[in-house]
Each structure stands twice: as C-alpha cells, then as structure tokens.
N, C-alpha and C. Protein backbone atom coordinates (compact mmCIF):
# COMPACT_ATOMS: atom_id res chain seq x y z
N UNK A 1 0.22 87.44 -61.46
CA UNK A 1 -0.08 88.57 -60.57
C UNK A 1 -1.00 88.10 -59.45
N UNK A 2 -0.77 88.43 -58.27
CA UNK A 2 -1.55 88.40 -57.07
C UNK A 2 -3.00 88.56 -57.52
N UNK A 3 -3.87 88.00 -56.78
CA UNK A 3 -5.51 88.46 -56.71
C UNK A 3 -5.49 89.97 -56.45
N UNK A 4 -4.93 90.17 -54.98
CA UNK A 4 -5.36 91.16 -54.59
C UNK A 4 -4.61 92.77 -55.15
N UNK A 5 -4.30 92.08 -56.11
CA UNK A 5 -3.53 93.56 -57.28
C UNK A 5 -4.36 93.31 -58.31
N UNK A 6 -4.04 94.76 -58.83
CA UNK A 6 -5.03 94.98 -60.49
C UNK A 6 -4.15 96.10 -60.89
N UNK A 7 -4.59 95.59 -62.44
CA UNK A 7 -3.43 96.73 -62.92
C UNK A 7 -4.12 98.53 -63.15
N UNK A 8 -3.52 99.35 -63.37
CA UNK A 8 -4.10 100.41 -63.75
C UNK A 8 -4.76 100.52 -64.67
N UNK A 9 -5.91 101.10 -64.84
CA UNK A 9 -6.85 101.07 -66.04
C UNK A 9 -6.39 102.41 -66.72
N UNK A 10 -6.47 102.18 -68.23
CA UNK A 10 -5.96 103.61 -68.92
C UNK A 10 -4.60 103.83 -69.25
N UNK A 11 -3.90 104.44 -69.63
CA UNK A 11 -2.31 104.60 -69.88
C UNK A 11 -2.19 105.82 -68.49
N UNK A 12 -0.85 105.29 -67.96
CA UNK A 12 -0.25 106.10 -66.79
C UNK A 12 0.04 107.38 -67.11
N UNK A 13 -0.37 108.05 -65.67
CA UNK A 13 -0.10 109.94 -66.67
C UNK A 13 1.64 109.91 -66.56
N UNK A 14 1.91 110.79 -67.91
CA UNK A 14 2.88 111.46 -68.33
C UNK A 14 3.24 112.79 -66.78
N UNK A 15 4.54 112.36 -66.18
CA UNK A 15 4.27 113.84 -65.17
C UNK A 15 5.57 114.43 -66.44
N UNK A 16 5.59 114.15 -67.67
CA UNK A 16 6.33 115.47 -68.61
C UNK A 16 4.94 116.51 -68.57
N UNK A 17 4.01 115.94 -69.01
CA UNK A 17 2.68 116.37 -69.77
C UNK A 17 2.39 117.09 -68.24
N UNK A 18 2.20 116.45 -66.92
CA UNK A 18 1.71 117.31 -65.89
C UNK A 18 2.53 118.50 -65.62
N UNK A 19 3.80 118.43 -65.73
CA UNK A 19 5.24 119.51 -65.82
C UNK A 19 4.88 120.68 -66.71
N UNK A 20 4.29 120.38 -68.15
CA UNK A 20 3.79 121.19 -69.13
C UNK A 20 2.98 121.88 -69.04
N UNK A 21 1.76 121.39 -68.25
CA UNK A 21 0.31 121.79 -68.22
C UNK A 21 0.53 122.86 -66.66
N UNK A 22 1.44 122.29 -65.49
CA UNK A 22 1.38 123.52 -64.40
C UNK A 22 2.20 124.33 -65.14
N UNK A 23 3.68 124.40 -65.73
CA UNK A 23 4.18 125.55 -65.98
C UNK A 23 3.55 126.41 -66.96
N UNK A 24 2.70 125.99 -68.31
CA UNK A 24 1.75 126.65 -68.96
C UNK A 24 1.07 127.42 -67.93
N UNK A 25 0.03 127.07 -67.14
CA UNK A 25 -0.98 127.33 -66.01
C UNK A 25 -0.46 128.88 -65.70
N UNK A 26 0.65 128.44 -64.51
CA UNK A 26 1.60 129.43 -64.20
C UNK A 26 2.06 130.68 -65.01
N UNK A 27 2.55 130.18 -66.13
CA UNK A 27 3.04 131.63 -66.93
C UNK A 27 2.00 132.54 -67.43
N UNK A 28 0.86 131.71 -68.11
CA UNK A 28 -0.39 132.98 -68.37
C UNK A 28 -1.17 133.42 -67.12
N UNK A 29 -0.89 133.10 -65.76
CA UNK A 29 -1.42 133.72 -64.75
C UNK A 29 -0.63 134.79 -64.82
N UNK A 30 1.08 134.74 -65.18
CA UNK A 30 1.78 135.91 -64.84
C UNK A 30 1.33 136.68 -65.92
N UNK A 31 1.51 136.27 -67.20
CA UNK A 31 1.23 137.15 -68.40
C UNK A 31 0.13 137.89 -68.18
N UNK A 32 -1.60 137.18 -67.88
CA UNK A 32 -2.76 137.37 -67.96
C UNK A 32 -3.63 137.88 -66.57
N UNK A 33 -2.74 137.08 -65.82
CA UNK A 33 -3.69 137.24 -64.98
C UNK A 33 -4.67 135.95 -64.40
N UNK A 34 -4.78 135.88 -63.33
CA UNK A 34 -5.81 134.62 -62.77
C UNK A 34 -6.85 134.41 -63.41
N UNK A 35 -7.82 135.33 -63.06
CA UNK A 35 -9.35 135.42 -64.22
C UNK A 35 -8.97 135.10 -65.51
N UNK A 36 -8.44 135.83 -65.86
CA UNK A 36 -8.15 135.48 -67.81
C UNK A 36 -7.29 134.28 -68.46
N UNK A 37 -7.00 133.41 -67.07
CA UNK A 37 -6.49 132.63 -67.63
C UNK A 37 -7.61 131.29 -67.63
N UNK A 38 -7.89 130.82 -68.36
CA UNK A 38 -8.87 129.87 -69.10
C UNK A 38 -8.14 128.44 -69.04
N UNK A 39 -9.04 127.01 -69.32
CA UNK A 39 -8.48 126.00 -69.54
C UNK A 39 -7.74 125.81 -70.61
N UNK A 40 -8.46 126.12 -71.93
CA UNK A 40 -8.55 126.50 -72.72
C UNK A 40 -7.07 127.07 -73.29
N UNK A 41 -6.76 128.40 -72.31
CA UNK A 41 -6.04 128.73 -73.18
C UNK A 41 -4.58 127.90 -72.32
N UNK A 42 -4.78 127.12 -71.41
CA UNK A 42 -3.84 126.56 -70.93
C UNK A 42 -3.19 125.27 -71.71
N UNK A 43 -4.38 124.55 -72.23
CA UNK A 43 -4.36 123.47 -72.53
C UNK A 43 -3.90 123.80 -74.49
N UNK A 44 -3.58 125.31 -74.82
CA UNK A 44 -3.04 125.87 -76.26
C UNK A 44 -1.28 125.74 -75.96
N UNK A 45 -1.69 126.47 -74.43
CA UNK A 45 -0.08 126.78 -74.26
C UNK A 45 0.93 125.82 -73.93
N UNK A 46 0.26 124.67 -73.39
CA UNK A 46 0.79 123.19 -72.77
C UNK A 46 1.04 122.30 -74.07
N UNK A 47 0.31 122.88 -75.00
CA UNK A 47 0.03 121.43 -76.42
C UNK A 47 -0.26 120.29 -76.07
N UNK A 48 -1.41 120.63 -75.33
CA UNK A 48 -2.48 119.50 -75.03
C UNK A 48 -4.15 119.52 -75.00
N UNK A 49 -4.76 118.97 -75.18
CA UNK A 49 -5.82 118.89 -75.16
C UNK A 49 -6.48 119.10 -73.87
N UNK A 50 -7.85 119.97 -73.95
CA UNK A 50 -8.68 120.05 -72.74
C UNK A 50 -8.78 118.33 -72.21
N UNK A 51 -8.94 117.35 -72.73
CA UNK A 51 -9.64 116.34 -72.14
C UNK A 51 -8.48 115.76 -71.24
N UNK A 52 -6.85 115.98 -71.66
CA UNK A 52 -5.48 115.67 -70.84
C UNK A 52 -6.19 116.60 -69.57
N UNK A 53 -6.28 117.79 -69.87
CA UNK A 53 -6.29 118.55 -68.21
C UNK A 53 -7.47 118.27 -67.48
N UNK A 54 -8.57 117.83 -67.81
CA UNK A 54 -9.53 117.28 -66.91
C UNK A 54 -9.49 115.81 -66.59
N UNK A 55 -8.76 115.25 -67.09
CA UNK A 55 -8.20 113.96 -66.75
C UNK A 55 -7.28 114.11 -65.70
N UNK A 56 -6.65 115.24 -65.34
CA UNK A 56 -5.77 115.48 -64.13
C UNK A 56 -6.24 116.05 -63.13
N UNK A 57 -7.34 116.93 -63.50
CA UNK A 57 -8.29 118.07 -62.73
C UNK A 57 -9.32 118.00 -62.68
N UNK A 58 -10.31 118.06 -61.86
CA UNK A 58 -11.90 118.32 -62.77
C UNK A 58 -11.84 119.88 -62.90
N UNK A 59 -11.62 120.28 -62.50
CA UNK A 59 -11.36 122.45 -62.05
C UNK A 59 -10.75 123.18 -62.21
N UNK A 60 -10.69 124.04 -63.23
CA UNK A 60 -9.95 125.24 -62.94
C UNK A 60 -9.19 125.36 -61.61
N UNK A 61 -10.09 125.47 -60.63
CA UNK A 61 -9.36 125.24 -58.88
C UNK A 61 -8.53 124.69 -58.68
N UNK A 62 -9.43 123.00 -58.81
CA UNK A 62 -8.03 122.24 -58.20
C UNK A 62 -6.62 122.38 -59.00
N UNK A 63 -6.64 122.44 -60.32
CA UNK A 63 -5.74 122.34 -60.87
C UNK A 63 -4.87 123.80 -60.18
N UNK A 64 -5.23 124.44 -60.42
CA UNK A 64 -4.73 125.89 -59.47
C UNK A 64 -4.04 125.67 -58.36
N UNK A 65 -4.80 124.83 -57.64
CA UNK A 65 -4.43 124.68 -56.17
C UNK A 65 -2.75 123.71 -56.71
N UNK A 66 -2.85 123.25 -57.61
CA UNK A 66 -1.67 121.84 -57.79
C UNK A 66 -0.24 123.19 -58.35
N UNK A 67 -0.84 124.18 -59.57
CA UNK A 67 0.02 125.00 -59.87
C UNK A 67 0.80 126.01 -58.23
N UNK A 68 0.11 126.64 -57.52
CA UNK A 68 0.45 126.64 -56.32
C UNK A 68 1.34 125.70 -55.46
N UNK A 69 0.87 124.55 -55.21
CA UNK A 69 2.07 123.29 -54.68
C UNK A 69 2.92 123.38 -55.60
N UNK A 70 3.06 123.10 -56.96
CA UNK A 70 4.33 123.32 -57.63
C UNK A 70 5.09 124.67 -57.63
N UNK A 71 4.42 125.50 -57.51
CA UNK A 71 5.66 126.99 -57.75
C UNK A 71 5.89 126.74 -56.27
N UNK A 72 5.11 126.71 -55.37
CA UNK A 72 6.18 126.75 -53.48
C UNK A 72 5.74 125.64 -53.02
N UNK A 73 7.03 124.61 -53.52
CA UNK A 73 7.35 123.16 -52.81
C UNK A 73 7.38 123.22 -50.91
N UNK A 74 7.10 122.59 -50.27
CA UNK A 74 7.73 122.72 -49.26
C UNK A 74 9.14 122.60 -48.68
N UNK A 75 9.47 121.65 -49.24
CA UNK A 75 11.31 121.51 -49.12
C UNK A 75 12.18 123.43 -48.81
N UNK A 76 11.20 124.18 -49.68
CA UNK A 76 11.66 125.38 -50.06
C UNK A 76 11.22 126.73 -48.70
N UNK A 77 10.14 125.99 -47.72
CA UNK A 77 10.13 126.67 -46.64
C UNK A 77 10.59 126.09 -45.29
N UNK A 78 11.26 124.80 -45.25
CA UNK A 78 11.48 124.42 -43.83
C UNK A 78 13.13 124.47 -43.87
N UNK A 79 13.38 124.75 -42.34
CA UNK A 79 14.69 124.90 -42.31
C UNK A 79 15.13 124.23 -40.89
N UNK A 80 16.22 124.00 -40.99
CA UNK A 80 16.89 123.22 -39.45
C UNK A 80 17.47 124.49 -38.68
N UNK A 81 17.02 125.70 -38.81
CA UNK A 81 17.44 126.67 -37.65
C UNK A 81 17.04 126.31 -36.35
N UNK A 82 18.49 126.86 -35.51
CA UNK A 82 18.15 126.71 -34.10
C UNK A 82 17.21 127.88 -33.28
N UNK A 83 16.46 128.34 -33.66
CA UNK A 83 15.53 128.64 -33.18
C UNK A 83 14.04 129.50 -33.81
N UNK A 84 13.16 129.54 -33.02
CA UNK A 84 12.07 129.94 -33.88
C UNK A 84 11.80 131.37 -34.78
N UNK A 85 12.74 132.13 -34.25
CA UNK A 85 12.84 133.34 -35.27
C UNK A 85 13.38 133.32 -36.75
N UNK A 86 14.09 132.27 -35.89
CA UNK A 86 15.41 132.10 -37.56
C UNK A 86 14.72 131.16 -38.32
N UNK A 87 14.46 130.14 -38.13
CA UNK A 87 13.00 128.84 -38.55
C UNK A 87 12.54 129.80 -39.21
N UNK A 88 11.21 130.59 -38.78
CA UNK A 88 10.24 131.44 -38.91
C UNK A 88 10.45 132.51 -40.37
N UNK A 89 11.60 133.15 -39.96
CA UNK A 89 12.24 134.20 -40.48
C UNK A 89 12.48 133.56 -42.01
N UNK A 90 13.16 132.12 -41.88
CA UNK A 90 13.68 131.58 -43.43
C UNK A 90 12.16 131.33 -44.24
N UNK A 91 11.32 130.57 -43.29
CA UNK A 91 10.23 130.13 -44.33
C UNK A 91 9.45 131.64 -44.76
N UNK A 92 9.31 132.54 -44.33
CA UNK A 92 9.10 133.77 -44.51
C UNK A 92 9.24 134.54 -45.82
N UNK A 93 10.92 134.09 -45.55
CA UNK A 93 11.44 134.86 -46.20
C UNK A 93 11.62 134.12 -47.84
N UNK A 94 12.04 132.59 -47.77
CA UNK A 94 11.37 132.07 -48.84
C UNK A 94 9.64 131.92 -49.57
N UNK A 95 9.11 132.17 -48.48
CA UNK A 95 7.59 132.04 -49.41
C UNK A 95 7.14 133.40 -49.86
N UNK A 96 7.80 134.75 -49.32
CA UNK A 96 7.67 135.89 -49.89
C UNK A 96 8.22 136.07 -51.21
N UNK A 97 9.55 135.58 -51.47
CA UNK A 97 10.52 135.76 -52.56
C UNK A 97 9.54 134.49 -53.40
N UNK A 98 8.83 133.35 -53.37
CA UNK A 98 8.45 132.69 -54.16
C UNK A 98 7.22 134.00 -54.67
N UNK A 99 6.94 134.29 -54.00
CA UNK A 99 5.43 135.34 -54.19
C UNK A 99 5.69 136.34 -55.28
N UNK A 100 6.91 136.97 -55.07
CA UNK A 100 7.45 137.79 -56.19
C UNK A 100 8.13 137.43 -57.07
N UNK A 101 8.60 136.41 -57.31
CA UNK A 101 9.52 136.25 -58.35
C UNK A 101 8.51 134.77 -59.37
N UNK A 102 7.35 134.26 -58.93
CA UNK A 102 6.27 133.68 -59.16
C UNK A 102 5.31 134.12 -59.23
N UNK A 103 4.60 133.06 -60.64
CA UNK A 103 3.24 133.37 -59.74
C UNK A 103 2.35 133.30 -59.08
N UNK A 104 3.03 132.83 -57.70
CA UNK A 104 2.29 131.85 -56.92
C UNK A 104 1.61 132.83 -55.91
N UNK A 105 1.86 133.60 -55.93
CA UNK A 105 0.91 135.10 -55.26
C UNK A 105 -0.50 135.61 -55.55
N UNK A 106 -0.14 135.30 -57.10
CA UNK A 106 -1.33 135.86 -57.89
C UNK A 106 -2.29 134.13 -57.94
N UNK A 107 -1.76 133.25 -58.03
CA UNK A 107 -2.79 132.06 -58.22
C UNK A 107 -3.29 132.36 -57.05
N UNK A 108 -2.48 132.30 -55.30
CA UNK A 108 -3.39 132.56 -54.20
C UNK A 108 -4.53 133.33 -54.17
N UNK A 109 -4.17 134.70 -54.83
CA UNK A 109 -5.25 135.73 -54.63
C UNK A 109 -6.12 135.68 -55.16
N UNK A 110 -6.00 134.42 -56.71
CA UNK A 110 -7.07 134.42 -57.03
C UNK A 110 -8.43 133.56 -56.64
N UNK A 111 -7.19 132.44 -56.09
CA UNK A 111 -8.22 131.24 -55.23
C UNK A 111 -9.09 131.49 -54.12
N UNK A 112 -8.33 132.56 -53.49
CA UNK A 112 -9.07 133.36 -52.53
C UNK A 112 -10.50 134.22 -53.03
N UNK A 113 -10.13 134.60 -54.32
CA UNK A 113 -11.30 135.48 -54.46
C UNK A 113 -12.46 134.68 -55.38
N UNK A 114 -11.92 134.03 -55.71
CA UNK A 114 -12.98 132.93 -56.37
C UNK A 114 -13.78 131.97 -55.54
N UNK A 115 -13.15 131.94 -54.28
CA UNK A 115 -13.92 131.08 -53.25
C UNK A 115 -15.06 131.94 -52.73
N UNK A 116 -14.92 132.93 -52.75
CA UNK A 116 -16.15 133.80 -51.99
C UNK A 116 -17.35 133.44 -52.37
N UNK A 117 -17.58 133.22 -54.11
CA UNK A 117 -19.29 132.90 -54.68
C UNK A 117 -19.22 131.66 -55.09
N UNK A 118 -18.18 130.71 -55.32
CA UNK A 118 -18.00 129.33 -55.49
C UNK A 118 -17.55 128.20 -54.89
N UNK A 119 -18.33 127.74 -53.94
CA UNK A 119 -18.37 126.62 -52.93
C UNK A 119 -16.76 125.33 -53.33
N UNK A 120 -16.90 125.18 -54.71
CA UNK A 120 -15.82 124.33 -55.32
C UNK A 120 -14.87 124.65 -55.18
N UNK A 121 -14.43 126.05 -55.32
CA UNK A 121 -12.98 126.68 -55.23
C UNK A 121 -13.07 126.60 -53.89
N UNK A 122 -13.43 126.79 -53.18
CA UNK A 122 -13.98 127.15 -51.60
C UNK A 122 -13.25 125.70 -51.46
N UNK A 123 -13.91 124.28 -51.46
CA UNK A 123 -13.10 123.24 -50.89
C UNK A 123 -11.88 122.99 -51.48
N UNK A 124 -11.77 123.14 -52.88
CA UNK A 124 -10.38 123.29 -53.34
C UNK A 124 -9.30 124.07 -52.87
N UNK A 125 -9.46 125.56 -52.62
CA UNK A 125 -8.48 126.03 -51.78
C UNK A 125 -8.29 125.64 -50.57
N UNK A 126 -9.23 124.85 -49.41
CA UNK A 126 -9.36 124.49 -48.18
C UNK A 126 -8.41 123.05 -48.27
N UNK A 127 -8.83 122.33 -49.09
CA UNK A 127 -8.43 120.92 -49.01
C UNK A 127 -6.94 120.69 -49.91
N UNK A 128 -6.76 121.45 -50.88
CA UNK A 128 -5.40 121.85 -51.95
C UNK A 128 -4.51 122.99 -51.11
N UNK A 129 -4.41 123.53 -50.41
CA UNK A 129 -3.75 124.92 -49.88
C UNK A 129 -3.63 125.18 -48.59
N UNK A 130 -4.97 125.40 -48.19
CA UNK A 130 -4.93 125.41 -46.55
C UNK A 130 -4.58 124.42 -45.53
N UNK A 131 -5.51 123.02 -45.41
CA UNK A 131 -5.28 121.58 -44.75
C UNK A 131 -3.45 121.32 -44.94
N UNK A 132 -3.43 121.44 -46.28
CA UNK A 132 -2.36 120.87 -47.13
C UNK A 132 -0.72 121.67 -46.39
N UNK A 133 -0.68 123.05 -45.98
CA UNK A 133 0.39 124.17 -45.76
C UNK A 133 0.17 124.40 -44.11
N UNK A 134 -0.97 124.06 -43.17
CA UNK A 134 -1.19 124.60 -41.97
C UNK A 134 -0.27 123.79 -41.22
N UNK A 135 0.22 122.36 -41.93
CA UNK A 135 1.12 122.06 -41.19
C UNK A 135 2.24 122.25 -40.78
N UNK A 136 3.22 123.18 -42.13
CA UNK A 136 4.48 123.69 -41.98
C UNK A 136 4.82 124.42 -40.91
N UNK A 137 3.21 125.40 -41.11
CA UNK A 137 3.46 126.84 -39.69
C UNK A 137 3.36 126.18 -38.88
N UNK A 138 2.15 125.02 -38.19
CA UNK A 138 2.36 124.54 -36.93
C UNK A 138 3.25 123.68 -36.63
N UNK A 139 4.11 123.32 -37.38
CA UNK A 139 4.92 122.63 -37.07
C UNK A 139 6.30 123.08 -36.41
N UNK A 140 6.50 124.43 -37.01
CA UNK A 140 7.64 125.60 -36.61
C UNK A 140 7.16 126.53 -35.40
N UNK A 141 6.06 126.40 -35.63
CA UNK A 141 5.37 126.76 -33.94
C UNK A 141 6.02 126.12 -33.13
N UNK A 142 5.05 124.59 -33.45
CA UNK A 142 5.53 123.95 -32.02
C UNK A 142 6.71 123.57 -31.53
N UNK A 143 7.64 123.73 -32.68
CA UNK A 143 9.33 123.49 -32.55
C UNK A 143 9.80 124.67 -31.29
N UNK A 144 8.96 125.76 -32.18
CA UNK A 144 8.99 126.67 -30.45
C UNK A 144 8.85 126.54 -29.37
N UNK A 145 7.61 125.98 -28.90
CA UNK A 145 6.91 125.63 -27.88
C UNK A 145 8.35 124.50 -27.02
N UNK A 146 8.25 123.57 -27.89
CA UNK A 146 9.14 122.21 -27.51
C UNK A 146 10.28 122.79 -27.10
N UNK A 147 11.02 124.09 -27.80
CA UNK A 147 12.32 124.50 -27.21
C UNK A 147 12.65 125.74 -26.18
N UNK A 148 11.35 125.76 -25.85
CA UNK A 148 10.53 126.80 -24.79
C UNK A 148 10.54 127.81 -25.00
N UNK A 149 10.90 127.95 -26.17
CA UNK A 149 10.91 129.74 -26.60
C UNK A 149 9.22 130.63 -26.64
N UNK A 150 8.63 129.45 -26.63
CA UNK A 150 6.82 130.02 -26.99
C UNK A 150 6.07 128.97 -26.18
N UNK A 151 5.19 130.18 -25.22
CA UNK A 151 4.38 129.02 -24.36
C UNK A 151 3.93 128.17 -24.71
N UNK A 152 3.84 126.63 -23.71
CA UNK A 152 2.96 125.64 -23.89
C UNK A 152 1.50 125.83 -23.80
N UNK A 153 1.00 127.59 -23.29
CA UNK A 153 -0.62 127.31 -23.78
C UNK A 153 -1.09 127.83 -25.00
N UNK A 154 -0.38 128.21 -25.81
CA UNK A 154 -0.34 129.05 -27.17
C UNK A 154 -1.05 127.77 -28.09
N UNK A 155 -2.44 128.56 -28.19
CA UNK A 155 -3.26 127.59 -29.06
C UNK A 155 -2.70 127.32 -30.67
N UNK A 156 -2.31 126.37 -31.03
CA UNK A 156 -1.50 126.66 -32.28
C UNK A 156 -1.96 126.66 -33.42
N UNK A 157 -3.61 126.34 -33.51
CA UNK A 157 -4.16 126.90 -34.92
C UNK A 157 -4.86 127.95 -34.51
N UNK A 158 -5.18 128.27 -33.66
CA UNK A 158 -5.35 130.12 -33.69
C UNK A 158 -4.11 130.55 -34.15
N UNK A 159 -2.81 130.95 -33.61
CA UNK A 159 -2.03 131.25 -34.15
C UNK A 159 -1.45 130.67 -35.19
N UNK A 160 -1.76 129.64 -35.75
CA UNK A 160 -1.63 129.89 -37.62
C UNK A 160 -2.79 130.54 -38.10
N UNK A 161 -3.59 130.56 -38.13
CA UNK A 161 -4.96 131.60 -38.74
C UNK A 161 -4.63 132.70 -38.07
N UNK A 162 -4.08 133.31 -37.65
CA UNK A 162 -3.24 134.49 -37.16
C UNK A 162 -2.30 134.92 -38.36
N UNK A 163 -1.44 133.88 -38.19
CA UNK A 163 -0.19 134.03 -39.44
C UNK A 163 -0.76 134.34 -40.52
N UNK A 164 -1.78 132.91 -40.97
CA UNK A 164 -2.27 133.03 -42.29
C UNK A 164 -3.29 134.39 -42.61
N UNK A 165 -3.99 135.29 -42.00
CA UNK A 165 -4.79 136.02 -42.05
C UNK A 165 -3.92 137.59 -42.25
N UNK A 166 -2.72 137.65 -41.70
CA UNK A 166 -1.39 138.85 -41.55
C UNK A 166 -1.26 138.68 -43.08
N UNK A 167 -0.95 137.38 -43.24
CA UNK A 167 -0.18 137.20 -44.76
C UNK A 167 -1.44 137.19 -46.10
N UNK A 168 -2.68 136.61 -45.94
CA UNK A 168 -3.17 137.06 -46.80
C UNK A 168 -3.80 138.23 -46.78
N UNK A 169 -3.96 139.13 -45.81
CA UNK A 169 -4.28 140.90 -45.67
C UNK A 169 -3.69 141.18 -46.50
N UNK A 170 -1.94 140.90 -46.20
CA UNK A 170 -1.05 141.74 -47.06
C UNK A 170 -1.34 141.85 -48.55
N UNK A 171 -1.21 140.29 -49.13
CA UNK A 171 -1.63 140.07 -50.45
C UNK A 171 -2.13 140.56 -51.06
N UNK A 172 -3.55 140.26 -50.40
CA UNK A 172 -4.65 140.79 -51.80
C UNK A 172 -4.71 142.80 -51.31
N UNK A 173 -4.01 143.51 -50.12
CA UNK A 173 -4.00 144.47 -50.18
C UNK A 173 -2.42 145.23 -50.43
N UNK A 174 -1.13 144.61 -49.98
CA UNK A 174 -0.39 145.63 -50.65
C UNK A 174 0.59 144.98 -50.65
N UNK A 175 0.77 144.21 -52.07
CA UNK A 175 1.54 142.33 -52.01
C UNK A 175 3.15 142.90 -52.10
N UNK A 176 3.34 144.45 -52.49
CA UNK A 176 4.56 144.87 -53.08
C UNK A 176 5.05 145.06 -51.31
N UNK A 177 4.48 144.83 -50.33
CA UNK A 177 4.86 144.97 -48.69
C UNK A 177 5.13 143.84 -47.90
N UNK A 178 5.41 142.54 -49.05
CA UNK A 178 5.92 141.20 -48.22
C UNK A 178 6.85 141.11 -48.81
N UNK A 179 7.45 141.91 -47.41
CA UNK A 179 9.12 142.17 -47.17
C UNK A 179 9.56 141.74 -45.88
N UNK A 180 10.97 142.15 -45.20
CA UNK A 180 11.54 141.56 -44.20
C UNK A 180 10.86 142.66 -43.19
N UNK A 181 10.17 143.68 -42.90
CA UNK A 181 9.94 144.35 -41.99
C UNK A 181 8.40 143.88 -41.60
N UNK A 182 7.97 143.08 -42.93
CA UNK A 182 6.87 142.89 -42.16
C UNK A 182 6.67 140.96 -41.56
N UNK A 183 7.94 140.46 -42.16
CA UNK A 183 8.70 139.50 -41.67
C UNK A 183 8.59 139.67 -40.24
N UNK A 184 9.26 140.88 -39.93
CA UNK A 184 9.96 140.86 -38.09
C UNK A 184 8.38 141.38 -37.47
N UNK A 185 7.57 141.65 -38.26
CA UNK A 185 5.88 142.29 -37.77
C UNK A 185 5.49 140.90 -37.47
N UNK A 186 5.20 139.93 -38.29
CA UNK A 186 4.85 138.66 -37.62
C UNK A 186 5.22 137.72 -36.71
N UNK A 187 6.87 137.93 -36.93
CA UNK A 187 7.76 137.28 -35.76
C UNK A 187 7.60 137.92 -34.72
N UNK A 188 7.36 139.01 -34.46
CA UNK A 188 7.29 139.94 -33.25
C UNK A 188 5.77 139.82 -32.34
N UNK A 189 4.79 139.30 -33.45
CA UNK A 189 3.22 139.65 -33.00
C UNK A 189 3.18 138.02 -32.86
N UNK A 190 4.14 137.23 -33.21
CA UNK A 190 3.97 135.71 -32.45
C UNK A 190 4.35 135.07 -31.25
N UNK A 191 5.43 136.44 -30.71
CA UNK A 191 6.39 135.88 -29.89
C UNK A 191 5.52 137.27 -28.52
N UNK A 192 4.99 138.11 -28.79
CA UNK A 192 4.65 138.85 -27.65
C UNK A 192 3.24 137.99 -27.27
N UNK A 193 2.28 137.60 -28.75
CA UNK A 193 1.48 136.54 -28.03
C UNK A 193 1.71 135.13 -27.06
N UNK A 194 2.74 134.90 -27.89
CA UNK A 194 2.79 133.66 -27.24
C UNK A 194 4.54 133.30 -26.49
N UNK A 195 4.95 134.51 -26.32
CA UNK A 195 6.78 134.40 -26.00
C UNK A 195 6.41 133.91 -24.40
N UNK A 196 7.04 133.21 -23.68
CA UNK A 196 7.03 132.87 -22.45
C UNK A 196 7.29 133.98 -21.29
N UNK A 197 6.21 134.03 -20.54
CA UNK A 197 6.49 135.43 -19.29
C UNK A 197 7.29 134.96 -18.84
C-alpha cells in the first residue's frame, strides 16, 4: 500500500444498518410524532444499539436532518422542463406529495421548532437542510433568469428565502394546504417579482 493511504480504522458502516436506522427514525415520527420519538426508541425499532446510531450521528438532529435527505432525495425534485413554471411547478409538486405521503413534513417541522432554544439543531438544520436544498431552488431560478423568463436583477437568495419562508408558513401552519393552488401562489409571487417588464 502507498504511504500516502491508510486504511479505515474500525469496521466499515453497514448502509443495510443505516437503511434500518433512517426508515425506523421515519416511521415512529409518523406513528409518534417528532418530540416522542427518542434515540432510544429508534435504535428498539432498527435492532440496533444506541452506540450503532451515535456512531452515525452525534444528534437526534443531525440524524433527523439525514432521515429528511432520505425521505426527499433530490433526483425526486429536479426536472428537464422547458421552462420555469413547469421546472418550478414539478419540484413543487413532488416535494409537497413527499410531505404528505411521508414523513418528511413532520421531521421538518420538527427541526424547525427545535432550533428555536437549541443552537445544535439550529446548525444541524442550517448545515443538513438548508445550505444542503438552497441549491435546487436557485438553481431552477436561475435556469429562469438564463432563459429570460425572470430578470437578470432578481436577487436569487432573497428569492429562495422567499420560497423557503411561503413553504415553511404553510407547514407548521396549515400543512393540509400544500396543494397545487398554492403551487400557482408561489409560481405567480416569483414571476410578478421577478418576471421581466
């Protein structure tokens, strides 16, 4: 072996065992609930030991933040539409339907509300969720911009903290209302901000 290689220290993680431990995660959020769901009782439902899930996690959070990336992959919001409504409209319309038919709604809301008095969840949702997803929207932005459908002075992380702020209102206030009307509410309040005069 080369000098400048070394081997891994420890036995390589199992991603069966990581597969086990998010879909456990996941289902007693739906069953239980965010709050009530514990390491603990994750690491009963996975058939694994607490010391497997902090070997993957140090946090409740982060690990949260990872159950989140796994229930809404990105593959599952980008699309090759020819233009930014229809773009817009699909990832929309897939990350709403992940929201309801997952529970990747309820992990958000809870990451959200756990960040308010805990600095940790606070960088975990920032650095696991936010950093991690701001690129999709600006990226379908600027696909706009580039195909002139949306001005070139349209600041484009104001208008994702635009997006993102519409969509988590809805959430944590009336999650049974991310639907297609309020789909065409964001497409509509992106394109009068920033649609080309």
């Amino acid at each position: 072996m080369p000098d400048n290689e070394t081997k891994p220290i420890g036995r390589p993680r199992s991603l069966e065992v990581d597969e086990s431990i998010l879909n456990a995660a996941a289902d007693l959020v739906s069953e239980r609930g965010y709050a009530a769901t514990s390491i603990e009782s994750i690491a009963t439902r996975a058939k694994v030991g607490k010391p497997a899930i902090y070997r993957r996690w140090n946090s409740k959070a982060v690990m949260m933040t990872a159950v989140y990336q796994h229930l809404v992959p990105p593959q599952e919001l980008k699309s090759d539409a020819d233009s930014f409504s229809n773009e817009f409209r699909h990832l929309l319309k897939n990350l709403f339907a992940l929201y309801r038919n997952t529970s990747a709604g309820q992990v958000l809301a809870g990451l959200i509300a756990d960040a308010q008095n805990d600095p940790q969840t606070m960088e975990a949702l920032m650095h696991g969720v936010i950093h991690e997803r701001r690129v999709i929207l600006i990226e379908s932005v600027s696909r706009g911009v580039q195909r002139g459908e949306l001005s070139e002075s349209l600041n484009l992380k104001e208008i994702n903290d635009l997006i993102v702020a519409m969509i988590w209102h809805r959430l944590l206030t009336e999650c049974s209302k991310l639907n297609s009307a309020f789909i065409e509410n964001i497409i509509s309040t992106v394109i009068a901000i920033g649609g080309k005069k």
